[in-house]
N, C-alpha and C. Protein backbone atom coordinates (compact mmCIF):
# COMPACT_ATOMS: atom_id res chain seq x y z
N UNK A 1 0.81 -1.20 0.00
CA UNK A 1 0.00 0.00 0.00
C UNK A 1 0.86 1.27 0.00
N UNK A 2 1.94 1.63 0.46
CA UNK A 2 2.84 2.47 0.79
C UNK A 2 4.38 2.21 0.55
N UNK A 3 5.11 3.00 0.51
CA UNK A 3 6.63 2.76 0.66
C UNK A 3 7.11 4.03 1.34
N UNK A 4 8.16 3.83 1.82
CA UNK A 4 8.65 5.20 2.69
C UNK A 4 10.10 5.61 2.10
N UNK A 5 10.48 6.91 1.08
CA UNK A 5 11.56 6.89 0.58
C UNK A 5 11.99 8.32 1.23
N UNK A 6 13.49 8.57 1.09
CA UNK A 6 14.15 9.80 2.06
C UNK A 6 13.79 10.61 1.32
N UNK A 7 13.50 11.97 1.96
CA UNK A 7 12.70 13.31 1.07
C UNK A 7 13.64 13.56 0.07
N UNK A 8 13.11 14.07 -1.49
CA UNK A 8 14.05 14.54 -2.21
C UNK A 8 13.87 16.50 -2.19
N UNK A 9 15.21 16.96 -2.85
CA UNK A 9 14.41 18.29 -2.59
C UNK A 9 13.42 18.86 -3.48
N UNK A 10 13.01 18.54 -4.42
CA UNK A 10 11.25 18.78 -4.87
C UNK A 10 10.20 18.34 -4.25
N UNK A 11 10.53 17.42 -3.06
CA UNK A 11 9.21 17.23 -2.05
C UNK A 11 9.34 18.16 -1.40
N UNK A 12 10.45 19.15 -0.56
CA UNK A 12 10.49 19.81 0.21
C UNK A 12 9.53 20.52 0.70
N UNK A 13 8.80 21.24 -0.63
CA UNK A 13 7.98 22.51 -0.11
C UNK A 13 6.34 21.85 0.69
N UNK A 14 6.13 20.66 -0.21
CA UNK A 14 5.58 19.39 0.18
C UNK A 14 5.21 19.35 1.57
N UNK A 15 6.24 18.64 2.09
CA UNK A 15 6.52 18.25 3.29
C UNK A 15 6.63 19.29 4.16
N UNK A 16 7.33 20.31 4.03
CA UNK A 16 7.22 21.37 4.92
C UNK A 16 6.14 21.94 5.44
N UNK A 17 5.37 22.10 3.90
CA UNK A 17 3.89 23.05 4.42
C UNK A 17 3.21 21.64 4.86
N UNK A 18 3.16 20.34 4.89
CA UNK A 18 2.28 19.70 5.44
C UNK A 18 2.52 19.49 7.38
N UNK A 19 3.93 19.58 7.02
CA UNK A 19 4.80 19.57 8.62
C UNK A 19 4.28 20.77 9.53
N UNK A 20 3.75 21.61 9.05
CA UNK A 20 3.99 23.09 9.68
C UNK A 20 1.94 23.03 9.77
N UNK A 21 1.39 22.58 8.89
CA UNK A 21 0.06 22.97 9.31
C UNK A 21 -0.41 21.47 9.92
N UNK A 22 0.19 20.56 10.72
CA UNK A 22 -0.08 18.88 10.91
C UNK A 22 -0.09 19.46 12.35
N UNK A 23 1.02 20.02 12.92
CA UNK A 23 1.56 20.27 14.44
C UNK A 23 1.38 21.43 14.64
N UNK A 24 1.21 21.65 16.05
CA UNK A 24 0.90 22.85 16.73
C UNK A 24 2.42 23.17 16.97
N UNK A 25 2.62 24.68 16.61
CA UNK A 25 3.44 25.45 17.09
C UNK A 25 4.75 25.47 18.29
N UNK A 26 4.02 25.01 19.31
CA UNK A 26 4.85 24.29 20.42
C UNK A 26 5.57 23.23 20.14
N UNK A 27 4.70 22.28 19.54
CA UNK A 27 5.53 21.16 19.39
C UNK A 27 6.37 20.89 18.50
N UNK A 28 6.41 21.60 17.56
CA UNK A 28 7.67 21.75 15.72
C UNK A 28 9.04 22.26 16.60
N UNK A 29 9.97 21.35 15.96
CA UNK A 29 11.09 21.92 16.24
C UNK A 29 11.18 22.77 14.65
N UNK A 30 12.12 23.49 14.25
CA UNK A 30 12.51 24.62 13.02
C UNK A 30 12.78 23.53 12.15
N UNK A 31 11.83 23.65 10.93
CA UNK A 31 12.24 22.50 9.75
C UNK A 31 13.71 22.47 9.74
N UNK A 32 14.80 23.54 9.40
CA UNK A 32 16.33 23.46 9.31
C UNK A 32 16.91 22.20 10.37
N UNK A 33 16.21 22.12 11.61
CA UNK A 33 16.71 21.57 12.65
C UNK A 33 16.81 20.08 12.40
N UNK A 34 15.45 19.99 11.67
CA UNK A 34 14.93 18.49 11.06
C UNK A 34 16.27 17.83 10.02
N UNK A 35 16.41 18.94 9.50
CA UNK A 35 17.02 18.81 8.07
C UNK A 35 18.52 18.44 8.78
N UNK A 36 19.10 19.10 10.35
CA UNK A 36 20.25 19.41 10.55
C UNK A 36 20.65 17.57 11.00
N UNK A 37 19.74 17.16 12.01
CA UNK A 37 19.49 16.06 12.25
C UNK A 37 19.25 14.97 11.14
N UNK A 38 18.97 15.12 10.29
CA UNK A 38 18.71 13.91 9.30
C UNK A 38 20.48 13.43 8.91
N UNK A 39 21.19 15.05 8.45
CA UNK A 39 22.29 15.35 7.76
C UNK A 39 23.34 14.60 8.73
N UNK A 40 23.01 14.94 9.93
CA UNK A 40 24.23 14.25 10.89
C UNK A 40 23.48 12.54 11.43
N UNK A 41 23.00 12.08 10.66
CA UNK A 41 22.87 10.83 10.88
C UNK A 41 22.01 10.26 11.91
N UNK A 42 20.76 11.74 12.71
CA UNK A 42 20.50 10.96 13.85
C UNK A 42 18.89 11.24 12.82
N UNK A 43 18.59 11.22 12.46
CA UNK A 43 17.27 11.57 11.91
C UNK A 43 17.04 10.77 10.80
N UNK A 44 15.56 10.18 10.27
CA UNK A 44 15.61 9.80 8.98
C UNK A 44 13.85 10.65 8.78
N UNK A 45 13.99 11.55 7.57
CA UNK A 45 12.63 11.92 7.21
C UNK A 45 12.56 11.29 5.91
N UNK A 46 11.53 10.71 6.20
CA UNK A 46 10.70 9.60 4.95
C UNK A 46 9.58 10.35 4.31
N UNK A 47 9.45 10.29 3.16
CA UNK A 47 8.14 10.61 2.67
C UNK A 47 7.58 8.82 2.59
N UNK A 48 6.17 9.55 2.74
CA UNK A 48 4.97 8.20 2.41
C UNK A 48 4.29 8.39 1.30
N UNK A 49 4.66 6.92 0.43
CA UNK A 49 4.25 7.25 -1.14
C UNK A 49 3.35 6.00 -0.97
N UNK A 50 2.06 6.44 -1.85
CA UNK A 50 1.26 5.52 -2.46
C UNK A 50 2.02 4.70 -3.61
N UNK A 51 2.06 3.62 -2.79
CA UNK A 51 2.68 2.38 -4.18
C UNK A 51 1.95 1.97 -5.17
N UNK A 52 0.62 2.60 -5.71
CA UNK A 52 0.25 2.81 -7.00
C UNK A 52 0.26 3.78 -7.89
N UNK A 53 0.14 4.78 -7.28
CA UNK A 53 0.31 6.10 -7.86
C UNK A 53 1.57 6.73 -7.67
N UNK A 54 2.44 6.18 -6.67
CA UNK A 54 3.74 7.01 -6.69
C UNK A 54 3.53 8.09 -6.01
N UNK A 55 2.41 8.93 -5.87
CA UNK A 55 1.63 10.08 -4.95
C UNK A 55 2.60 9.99 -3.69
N UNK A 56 3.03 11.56 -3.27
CA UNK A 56 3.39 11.71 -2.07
C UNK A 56 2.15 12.19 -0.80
N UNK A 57 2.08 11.27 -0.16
CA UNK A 57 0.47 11.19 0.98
C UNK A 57 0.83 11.96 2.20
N UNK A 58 2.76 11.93 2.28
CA UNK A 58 2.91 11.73 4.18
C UNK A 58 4.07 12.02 4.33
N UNK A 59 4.29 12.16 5.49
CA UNK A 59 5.74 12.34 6.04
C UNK A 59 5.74 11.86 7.44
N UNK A 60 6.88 11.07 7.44
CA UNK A 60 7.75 10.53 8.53
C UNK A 60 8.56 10.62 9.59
N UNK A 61 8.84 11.41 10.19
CA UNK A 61 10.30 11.97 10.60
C UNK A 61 10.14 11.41 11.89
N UNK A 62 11.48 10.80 12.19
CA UNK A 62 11.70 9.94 13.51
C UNK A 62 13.35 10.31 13.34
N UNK A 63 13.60 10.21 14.72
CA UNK A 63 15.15 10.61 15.68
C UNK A 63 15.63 8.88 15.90
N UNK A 64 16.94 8.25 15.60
CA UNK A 64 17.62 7.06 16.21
C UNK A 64 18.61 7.14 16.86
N UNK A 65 18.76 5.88 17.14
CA UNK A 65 20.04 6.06 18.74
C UNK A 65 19.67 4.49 18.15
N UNK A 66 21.29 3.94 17.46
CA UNK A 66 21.15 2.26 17.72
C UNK A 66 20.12 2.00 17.40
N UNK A 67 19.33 1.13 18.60
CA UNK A 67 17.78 0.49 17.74
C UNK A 67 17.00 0.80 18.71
N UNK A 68 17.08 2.21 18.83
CA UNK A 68 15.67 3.02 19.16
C UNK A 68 15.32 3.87 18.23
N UNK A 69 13.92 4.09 18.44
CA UNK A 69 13.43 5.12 16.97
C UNK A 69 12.71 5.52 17.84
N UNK A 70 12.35 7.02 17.80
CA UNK A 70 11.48 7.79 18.06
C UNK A 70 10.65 8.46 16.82
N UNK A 71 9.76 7.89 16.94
CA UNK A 71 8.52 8.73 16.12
C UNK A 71 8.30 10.08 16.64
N UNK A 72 8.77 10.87 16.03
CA UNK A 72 8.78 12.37 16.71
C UNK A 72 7.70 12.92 15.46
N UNK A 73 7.85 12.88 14.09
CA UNK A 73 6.73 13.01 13.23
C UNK A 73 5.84 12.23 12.33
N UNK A 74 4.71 12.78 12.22
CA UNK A 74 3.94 11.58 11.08
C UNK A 74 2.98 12.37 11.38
N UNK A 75 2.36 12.51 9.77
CA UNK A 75 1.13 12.87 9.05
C UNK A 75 0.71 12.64 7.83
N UNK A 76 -0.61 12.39 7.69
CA UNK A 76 -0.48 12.13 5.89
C UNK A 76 -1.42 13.21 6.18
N UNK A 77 -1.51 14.30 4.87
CA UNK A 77 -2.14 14.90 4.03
C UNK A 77 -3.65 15.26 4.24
N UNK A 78 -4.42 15.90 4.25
CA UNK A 78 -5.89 15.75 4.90
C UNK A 78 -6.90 14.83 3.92
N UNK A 79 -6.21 15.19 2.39
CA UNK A 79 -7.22 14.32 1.69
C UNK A 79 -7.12 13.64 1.59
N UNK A 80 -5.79 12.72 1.97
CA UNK A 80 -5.22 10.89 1.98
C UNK A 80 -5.97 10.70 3.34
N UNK A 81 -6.42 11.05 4.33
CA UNK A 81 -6.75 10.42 6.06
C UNK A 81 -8.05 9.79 5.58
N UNK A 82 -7.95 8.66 6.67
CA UNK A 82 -8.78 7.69 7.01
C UNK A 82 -8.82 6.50 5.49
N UNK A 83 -7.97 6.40 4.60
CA UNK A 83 -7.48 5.31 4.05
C UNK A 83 -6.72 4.21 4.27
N UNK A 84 -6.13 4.46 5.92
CA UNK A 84 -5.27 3.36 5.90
C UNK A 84 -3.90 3.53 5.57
N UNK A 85 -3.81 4.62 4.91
CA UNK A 85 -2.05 4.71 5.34
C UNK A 85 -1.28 4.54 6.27
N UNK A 86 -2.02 5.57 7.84
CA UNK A 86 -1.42 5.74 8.69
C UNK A 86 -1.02 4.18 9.80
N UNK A 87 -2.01 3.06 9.46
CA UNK A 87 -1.33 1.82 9.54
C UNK A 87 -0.63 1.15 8.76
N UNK A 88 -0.63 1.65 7.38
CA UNK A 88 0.52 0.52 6.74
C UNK A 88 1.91 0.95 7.09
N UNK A 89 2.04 2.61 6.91
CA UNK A 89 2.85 3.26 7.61
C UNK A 89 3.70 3.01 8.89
N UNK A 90 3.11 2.11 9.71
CA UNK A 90 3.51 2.00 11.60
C UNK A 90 4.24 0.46 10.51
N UNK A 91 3.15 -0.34 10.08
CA UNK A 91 3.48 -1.77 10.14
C UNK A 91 5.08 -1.68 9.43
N UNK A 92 5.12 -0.70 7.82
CA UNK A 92 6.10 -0.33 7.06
C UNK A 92 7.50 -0.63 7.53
N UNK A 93 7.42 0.40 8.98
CA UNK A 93 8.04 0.86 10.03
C UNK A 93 8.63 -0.31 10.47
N UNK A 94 8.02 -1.11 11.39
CA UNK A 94 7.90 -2.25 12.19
C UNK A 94 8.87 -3.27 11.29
N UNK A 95 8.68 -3.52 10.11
CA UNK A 95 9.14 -4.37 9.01
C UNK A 95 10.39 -4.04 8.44
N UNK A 96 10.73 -2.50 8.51
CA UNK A 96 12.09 -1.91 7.92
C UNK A 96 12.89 -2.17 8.95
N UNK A 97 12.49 -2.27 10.51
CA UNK A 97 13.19 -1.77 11.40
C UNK A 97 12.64 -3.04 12.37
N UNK A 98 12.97 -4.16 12.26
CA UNK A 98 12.57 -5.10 12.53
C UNK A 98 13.10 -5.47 14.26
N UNK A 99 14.25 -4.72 14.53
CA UNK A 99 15.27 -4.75 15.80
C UNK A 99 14.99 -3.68 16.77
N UNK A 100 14.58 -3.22 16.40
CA UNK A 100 14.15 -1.28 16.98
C UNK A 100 13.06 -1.34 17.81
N UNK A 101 13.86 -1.20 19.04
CA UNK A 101 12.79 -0.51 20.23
C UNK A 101 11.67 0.97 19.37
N UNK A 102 10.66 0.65 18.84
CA UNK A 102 10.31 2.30 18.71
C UNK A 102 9.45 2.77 19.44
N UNK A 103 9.55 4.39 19.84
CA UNK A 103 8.19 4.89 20.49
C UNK A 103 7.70 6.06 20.02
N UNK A 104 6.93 6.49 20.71
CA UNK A 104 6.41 7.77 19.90
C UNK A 104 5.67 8.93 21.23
N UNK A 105 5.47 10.07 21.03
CA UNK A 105 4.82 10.85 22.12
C UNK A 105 3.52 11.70 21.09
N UNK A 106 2.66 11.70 22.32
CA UNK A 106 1.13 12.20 22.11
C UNK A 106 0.67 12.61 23.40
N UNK A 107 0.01 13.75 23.06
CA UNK A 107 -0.81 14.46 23.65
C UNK A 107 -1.66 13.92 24.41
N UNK A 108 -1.38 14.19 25.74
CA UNK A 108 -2.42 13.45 27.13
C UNK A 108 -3.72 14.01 26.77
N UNK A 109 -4.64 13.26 27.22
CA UNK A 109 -6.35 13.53 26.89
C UNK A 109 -6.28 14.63 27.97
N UNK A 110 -7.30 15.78 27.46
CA UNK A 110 -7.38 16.75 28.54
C UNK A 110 -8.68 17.37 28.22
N UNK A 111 -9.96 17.57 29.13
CA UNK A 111 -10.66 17.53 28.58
C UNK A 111 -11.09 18.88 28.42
N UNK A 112 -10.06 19.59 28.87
CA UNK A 112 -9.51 21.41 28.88
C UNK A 112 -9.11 21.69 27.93
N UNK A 113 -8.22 21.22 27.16
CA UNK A 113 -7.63 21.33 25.83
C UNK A 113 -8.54 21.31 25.01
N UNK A 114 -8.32 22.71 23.68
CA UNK A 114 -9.26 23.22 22.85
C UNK A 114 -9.00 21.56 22.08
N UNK A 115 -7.97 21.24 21.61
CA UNK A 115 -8.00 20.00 20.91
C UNK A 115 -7.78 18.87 21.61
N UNK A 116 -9.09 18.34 22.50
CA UNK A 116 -8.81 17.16 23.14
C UNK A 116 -9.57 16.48 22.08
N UNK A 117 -10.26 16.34 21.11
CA UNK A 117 -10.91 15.80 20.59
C UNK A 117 -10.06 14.96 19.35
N UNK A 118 -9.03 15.59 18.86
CA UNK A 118 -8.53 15.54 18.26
C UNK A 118 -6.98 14.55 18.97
N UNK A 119 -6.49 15.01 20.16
CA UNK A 119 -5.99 14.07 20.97
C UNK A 119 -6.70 12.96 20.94
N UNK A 120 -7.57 12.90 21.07
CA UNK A 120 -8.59 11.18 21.74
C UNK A 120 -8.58 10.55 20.38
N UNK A 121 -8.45 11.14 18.79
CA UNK A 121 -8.79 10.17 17.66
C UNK A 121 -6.97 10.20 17.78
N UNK A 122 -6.35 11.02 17.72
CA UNK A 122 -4.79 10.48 17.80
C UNK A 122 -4.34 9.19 18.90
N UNK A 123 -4.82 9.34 19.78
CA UNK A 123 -4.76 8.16 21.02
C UNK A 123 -5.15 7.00 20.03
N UNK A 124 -6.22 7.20 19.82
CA UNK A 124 -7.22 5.73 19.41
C UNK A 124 -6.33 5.56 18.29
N UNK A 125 -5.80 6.38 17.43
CA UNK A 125 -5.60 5.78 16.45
C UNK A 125 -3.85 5.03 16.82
N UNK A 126 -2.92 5.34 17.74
CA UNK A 126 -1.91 4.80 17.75
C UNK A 126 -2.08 3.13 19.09
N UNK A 127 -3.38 3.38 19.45
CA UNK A 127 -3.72 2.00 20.55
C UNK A 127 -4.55 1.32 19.36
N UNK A 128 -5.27 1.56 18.37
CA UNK A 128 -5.37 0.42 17.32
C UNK A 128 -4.76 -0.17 16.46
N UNK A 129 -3.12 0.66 16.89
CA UNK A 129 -2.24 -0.19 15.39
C UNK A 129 -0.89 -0.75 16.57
N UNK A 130 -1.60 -0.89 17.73
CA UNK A 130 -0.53 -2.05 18.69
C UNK A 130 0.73 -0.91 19.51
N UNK A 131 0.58 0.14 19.37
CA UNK A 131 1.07 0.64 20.40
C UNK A 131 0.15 0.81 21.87
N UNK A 132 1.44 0.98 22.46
CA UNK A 132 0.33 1.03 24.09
C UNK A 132 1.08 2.49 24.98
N UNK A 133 0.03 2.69 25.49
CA UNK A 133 0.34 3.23 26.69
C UNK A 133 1.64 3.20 27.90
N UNK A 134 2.85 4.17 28.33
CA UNK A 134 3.60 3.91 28.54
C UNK A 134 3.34 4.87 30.49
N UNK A 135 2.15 5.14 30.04
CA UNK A 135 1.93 5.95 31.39
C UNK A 135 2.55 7.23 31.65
N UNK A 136 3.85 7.31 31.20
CA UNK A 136 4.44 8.25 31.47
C UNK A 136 4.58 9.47 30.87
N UNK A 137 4.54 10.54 31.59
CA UNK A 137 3.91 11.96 31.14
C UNK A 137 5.09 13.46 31.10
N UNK A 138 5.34 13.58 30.37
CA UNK A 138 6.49 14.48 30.53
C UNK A 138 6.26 15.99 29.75
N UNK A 139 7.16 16.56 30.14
CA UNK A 139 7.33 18.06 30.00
C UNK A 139 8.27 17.96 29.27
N UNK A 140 8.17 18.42 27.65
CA UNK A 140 9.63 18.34 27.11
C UNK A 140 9.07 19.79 26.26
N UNK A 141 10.18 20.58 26.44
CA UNK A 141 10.29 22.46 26.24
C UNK A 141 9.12 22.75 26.55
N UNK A 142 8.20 22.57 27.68
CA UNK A 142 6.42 23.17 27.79
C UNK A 142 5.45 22.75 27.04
N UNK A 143 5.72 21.77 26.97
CA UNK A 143 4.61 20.33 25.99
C UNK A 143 4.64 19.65 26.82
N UNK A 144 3.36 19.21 27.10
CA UNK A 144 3.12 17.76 28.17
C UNK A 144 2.70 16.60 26.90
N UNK A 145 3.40 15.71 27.17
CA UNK A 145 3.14 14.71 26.02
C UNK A 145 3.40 13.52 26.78
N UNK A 146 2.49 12.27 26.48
CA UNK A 146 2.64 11.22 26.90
C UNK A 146 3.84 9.86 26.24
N UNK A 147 4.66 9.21 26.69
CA UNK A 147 5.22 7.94 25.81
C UNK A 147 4.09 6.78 25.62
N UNK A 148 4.57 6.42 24.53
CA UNK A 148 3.81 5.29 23.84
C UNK A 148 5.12 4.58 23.55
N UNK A 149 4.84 3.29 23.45
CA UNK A 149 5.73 2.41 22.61
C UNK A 149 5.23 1.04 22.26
N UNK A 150 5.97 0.53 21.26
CA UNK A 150 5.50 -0.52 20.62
C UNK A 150 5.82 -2.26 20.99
N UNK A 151 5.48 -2.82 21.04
CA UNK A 151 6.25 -4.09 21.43
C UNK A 151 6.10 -4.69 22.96
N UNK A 152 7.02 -5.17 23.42
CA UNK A 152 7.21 -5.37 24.62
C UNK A 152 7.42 -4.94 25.90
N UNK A 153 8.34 -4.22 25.52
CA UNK A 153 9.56 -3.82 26.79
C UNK A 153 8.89 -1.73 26.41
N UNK A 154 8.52 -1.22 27.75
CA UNK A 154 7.94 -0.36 27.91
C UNK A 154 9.64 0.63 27.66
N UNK A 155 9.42 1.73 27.27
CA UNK A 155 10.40 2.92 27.50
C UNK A 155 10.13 3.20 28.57
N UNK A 156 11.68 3.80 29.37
CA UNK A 156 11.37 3.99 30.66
C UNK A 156 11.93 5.65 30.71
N UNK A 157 11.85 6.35 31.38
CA UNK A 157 11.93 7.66 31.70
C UNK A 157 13.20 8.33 31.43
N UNK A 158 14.24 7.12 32.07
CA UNK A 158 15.88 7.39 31.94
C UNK A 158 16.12 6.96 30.86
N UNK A 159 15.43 6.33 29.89
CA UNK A 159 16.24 6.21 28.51
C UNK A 159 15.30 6.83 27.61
N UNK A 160 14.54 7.33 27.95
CA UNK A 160 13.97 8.72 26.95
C UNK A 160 15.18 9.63 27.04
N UNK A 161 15.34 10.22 28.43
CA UNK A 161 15.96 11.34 28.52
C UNK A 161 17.55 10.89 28.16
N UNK A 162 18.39 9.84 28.15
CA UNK A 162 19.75 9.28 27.51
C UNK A 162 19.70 9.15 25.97
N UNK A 163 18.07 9.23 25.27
CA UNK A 163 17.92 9.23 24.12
C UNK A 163 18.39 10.39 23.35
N UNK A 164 17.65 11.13 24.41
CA UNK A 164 17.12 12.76 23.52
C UNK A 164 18.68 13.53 24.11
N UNK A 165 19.63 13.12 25.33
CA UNK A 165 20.97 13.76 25.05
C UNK A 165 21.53 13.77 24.08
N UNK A 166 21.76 12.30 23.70
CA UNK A 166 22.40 11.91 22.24
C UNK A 166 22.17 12.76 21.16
N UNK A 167 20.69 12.75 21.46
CA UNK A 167 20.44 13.75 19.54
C UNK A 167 20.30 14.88 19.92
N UNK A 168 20.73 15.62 20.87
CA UNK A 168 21.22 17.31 21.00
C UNK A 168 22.61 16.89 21.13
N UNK A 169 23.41 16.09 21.12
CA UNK A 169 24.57 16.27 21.05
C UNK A 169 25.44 16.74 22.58
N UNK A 170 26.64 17.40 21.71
CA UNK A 170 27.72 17.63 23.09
C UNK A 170 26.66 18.68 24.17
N UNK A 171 25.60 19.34 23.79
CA UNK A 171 25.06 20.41 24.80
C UNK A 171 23.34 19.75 25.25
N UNK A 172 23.77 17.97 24.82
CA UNK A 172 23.00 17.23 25.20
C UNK A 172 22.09 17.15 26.59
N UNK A 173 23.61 17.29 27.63
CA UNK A 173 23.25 16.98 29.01
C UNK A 173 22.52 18.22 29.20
N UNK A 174 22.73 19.13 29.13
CA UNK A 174 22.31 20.77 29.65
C UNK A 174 21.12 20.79 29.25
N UNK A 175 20.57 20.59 27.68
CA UNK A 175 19.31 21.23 26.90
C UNK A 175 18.01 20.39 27.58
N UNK A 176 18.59 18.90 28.30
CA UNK A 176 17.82 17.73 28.47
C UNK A 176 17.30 18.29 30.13
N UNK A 177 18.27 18.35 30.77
CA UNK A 177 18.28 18.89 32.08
C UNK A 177 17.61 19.84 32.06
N UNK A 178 17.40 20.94 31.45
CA UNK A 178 16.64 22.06 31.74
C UNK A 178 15.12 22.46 31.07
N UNK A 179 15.07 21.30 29.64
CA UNK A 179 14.01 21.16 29.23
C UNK A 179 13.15 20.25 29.19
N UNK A 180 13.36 18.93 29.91
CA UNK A 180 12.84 17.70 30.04
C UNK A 180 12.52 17.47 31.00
N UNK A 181 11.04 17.31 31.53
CA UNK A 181 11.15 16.90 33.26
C UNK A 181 10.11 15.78 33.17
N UNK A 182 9.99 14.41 34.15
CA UNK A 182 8.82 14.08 34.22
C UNK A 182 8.37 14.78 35.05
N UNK A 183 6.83 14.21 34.43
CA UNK A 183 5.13 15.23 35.21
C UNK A 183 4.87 14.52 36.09
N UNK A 184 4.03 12.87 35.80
CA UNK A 184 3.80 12.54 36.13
C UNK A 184 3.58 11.41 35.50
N UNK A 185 3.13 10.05 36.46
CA UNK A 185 2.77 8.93 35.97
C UNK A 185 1.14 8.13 36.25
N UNK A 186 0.80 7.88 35.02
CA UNK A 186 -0.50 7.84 34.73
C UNK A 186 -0.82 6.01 35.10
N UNK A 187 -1.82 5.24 35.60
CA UNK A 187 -2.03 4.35 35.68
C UNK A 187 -2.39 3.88 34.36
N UNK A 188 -1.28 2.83 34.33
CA UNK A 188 -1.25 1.63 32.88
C UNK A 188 -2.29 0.87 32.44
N UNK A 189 -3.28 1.07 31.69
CA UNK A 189 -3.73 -0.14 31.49
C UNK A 189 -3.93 -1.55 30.77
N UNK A 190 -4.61 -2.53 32.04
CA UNK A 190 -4.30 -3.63 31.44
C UNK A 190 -4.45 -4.36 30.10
């Protein structure tokens, strides 16, 4: 249904304007930053192509460390949603990266939040394609976002934050320390 190939630069403008109107403000790091990270090897941004049409639907962008992946982005397009990409996409994933702890962060349900509604179909939609709930709730730059991960073995708090040193690099320890805190921890369910 899909294939996931590295952005070329005629997708750029593509991907950018889909990157920039997908995420809220808070949560975008500066496309350059994306781009800076891909370049030094800790990043891979994928476009998501329809394997019939060749059509670019989506974009990808996840942070690695070894065989962890962080799903830090993913969106397809407004007029590709609810086809089924966004699971062939995870499975894609799962199949390229067959060794890889991966996880991903989302927005805690809040029923305060102008977009909780939109949180709750993002929830549902990453607990129907076999991710779970990791309970844990963090503050990363004034975003409360929850971990998710896939598989077995839950991400735990200290190797989020040993993750995300790595991919800030030498000013790793400092940026992590002062912008990363856990919130809190949410009861797991069974």
């Amino acid at each position: 249904m899909v294939y996931l190939e590295e952005m070329t630069p005629d997708e750029r403008p593509m991907i950018e304007a889909l990157y920039l109107e997908s995420f809220p403000e808070i949560e975008r790091k500066p496309f350059e930053m994306l781009l800076k990270l891909r370049k030094k090897g800790k990043a891979r941004l994928l476009v998501i192509h329809d394997e019939k049409t060749q059509e670019a639907v989506g974009l990808s962008f996840f942070l690695q460390r070894r065989d962890m992946l962080l799903y830090d982005y993913f969106a397809i397009e407004k007029r590709f949603q609810s086809r089924g990409y966004g699971a062939a996409v995870l499975r894609a994933v799962e199949k390229q990266f067959p060794d890889a702890r991966i996880f991903g962060e989302v927005e805690p349900l809040d029923p305060k939040a102008p977009n909780n509604e939109q949180r709750k179909r993002r929830l549902a939609f990453y607990l129907r394609n076999g991710m779970k709930e990791s309970g844990i709730i963090v503050d990363l730059f004034g975003c409360e976002l929850q971990l998710m991960y896939l598989g077995d073995v839950p991400i735990t708090f200290e190797e989020y934050e040993r993750f995300l040193r790595y991919i800030f690099g030498w000013k790793g320890y400092f940026i992590v320390r002062k912008n990363v805190h856990f919130v809190r921890m949410l009861p797991r369910p069974n």
